[in-house]
N, C-alpha and C. Protein backbone atom coordinates (compact mmCIF):
# COMPACT_ATOMS: atom_id res chain seq x y z
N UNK A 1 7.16 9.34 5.12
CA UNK A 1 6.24 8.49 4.42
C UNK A 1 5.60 7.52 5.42
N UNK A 2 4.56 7.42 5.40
CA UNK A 2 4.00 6.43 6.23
C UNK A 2 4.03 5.39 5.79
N UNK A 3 3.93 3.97 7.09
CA UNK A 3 4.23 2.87 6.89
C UNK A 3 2.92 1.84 7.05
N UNK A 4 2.70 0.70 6.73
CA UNK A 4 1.65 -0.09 7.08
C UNK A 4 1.84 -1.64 6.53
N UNK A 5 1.08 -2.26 7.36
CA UNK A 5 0.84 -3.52 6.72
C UNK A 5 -0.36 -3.80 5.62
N UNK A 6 -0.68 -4.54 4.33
CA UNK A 6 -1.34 -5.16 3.70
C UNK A 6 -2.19 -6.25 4.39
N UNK A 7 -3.28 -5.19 4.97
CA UNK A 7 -4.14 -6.31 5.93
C UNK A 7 -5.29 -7.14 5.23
N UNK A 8 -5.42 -6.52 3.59
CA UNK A 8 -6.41 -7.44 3.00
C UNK A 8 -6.46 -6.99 1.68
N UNK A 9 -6.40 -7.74 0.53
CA UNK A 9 -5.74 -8.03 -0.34
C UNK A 9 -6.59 -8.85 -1.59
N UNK A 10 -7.59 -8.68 -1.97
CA UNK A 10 -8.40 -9.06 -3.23
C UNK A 10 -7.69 -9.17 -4.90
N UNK A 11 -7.18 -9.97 -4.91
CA UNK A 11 -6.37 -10.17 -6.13
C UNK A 11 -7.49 -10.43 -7.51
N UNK A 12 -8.13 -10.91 -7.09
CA UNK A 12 -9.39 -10.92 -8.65
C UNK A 12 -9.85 -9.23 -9.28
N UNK A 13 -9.59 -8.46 -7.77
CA UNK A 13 -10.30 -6.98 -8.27
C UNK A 13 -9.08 -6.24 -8.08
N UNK A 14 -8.09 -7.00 -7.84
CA UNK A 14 -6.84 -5.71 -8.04
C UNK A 14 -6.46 -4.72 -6.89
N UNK A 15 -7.42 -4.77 -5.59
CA UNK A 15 -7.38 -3.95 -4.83
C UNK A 15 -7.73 -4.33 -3.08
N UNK A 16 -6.77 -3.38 -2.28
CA UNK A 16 -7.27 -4.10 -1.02
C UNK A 16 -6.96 -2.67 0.40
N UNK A 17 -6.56 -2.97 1.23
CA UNK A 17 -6.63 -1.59 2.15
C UNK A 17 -5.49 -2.16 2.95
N UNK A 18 -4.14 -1.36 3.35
CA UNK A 18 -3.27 -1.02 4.20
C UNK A 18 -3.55 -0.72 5.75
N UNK A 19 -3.10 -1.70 6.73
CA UNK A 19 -3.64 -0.85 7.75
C UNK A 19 -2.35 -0.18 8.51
N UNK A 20 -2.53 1.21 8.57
CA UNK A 20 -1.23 2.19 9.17
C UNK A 20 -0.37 1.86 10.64
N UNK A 21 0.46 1.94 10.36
CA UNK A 21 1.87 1.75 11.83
C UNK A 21 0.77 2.44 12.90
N UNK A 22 0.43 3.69 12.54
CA UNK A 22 -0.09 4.72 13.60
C UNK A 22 -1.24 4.41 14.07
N UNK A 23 -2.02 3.13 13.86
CA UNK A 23 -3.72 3.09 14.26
C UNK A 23 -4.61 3.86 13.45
N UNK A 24 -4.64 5.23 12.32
CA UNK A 24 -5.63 5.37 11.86
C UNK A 24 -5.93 4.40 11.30
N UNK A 25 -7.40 4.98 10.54
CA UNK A 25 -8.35 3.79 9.51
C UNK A 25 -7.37 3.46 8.54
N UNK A 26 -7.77 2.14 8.12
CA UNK A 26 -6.99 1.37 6.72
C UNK A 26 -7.28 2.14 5.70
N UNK A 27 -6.53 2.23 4.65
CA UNK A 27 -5.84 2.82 3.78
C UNK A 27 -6.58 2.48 2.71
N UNK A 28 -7.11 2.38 1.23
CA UNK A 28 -7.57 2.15 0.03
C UNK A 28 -6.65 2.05 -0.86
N UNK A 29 -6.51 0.74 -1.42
CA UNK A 29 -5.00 0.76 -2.27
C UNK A 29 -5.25 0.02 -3.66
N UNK A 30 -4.86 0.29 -4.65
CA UNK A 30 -4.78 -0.28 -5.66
C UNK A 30 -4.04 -0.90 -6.41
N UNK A 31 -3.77 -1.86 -7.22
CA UNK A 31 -2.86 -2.16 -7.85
C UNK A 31 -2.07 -1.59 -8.51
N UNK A 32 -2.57 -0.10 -9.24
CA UNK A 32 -2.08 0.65 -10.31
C UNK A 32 -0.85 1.29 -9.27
N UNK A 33 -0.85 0.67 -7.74
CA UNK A 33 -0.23 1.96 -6.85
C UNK A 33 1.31 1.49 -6.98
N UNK A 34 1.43 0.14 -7.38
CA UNK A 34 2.40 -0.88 -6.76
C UNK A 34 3.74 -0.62 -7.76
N UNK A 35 4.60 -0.91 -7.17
CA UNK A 35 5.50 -0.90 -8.76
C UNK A 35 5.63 -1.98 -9.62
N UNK A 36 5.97 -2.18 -10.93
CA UNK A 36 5.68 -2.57 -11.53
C UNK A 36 6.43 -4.10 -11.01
N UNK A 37 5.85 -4.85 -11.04
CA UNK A 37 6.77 -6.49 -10.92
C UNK A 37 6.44 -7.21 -9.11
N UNK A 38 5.71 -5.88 -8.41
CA UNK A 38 5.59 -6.36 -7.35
C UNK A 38 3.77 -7.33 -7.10
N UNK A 39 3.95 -8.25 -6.49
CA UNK A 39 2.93 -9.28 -6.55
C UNK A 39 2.79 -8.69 -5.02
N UNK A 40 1.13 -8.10 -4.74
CA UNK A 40 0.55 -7.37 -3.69
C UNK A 40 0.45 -9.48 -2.64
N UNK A 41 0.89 -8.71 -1.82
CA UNK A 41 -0.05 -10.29 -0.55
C UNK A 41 -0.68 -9.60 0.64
N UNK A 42 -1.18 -10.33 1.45
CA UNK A 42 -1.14 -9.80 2.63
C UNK A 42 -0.06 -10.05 3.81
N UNK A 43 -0.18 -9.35 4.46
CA UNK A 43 1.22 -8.85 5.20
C UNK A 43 2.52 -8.73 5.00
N UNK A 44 2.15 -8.04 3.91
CA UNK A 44 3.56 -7.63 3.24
C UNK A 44 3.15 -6.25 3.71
N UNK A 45 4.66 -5.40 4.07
CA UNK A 45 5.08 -4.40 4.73
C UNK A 45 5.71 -3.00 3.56
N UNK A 46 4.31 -1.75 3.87
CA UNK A 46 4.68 -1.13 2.64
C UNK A 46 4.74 0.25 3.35
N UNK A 47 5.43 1.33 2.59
CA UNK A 47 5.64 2.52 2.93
C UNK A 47 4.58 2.84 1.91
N UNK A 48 3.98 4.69 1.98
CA UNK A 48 2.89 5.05 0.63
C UNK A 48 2.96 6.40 1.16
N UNK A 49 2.65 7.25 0.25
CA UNK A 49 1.96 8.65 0.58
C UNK A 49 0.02 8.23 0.36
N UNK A 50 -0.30 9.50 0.96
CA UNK A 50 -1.44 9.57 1.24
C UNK A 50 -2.57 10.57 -0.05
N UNK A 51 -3.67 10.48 -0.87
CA UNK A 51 -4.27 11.17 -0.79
C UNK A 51 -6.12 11.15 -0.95
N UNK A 52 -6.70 11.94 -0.74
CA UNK A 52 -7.83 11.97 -0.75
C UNK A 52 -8.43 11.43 -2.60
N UNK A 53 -9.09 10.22 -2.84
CA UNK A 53 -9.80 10.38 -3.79
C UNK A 53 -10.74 11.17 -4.17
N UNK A 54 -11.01 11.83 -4.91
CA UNK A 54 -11.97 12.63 -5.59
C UNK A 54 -13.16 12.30 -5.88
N UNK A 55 -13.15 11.13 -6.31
CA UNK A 55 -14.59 10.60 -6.89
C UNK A 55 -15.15 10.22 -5.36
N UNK A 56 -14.60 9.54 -4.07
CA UNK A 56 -15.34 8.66 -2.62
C UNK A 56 -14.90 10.15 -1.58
N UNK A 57 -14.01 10.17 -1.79
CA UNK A 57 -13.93 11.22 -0.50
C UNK A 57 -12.74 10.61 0.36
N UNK A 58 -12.56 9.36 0.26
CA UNK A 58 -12.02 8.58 1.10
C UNK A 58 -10.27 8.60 0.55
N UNK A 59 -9.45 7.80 1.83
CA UNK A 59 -8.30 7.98 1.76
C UNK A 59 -7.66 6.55 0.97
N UNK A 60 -6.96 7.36 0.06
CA UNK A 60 -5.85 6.05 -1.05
C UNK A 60 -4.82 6.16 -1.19
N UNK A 61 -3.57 5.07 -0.99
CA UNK A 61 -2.55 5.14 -0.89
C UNK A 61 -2.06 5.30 -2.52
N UNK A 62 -1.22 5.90 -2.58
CA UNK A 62 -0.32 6.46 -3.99
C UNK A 62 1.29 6.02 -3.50
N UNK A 63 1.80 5.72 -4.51
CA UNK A 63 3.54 5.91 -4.64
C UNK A 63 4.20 4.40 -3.57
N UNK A 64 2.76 3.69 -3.61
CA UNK A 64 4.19 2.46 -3.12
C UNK A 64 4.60 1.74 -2.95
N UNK A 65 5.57 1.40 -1.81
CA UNK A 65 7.11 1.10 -2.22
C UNK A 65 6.65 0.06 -0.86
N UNK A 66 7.73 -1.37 -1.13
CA UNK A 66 7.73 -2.39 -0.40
C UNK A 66 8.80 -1.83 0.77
N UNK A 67 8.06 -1.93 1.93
CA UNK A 67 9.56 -1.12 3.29
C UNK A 67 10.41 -2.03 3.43
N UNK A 68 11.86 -1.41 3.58
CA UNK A 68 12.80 -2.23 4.28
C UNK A 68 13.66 -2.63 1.94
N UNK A 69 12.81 -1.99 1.40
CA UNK A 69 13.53 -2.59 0.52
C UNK A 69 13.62 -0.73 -0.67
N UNK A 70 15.50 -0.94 -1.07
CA UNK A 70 16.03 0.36 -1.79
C UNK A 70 16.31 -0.28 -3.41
N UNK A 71 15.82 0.46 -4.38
CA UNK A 71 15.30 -0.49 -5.62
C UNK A 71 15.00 -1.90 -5.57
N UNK A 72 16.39 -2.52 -5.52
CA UNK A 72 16.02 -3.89 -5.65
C UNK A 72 16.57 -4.92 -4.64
N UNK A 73 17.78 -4.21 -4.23
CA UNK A 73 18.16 -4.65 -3.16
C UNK A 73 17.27 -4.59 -1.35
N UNK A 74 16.95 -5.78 -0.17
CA UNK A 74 16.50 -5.59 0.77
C UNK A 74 17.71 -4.38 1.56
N UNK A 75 16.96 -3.13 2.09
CA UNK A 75 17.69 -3.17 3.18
C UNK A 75 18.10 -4.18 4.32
N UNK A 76 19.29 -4.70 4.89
CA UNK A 76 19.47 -5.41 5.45
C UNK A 76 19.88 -4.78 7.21
C-alpha cells in the first residue's frame, strides 16, 4: 500500500491531495475515502490504494487508513 503525507487539505469542500513517499504527483483524495471518525489535517500520515477516476482521468486515493495506526490502537 502506498504511503503519503496530507499536503493540502480543504475542509469546506471535503477534499484535498496526498503527496506520495515515492515523489510521484499528489494524489486526489476525498473525504468519503477516510474512515469514519477520522478528522482529515494536513500532515497527517496516510497509507491508500490507488485508482484511476473515471469521470477526470486522474489519480484518487481509495481505502484510507491513518499509517502507523492498527484499528484503534497507534502502532508503537
Amino acid at each position: 500500500m502506498p504511503q503519503g503525507t496530507l499536503a493540502y487539505y480543504k475542509p469546506e469542500k471535503a477534499y484535498g491531495f496526498i503527496r506520495p513517499d515515492d515523489g510521484t504527483r499528489d494524489v486526489f483524495v476525498h473525504l468519503e475515502s477516510f474512515p469514519t471518525g477520522v478528522h482529515p489535517e494536513e500532515g497527517l500520515r496516510l497509507e491508500y490504494d490507488v485508482e484511476t477516476d473515471q469521470r477526470s482521468g486522474r489519480l484518487r486515493a481509495t481505502g484510507v487508513k491513518v499509517a502507523g495506526v492498527v484499528g484503534e490502537t497507534p502502532v508503537q
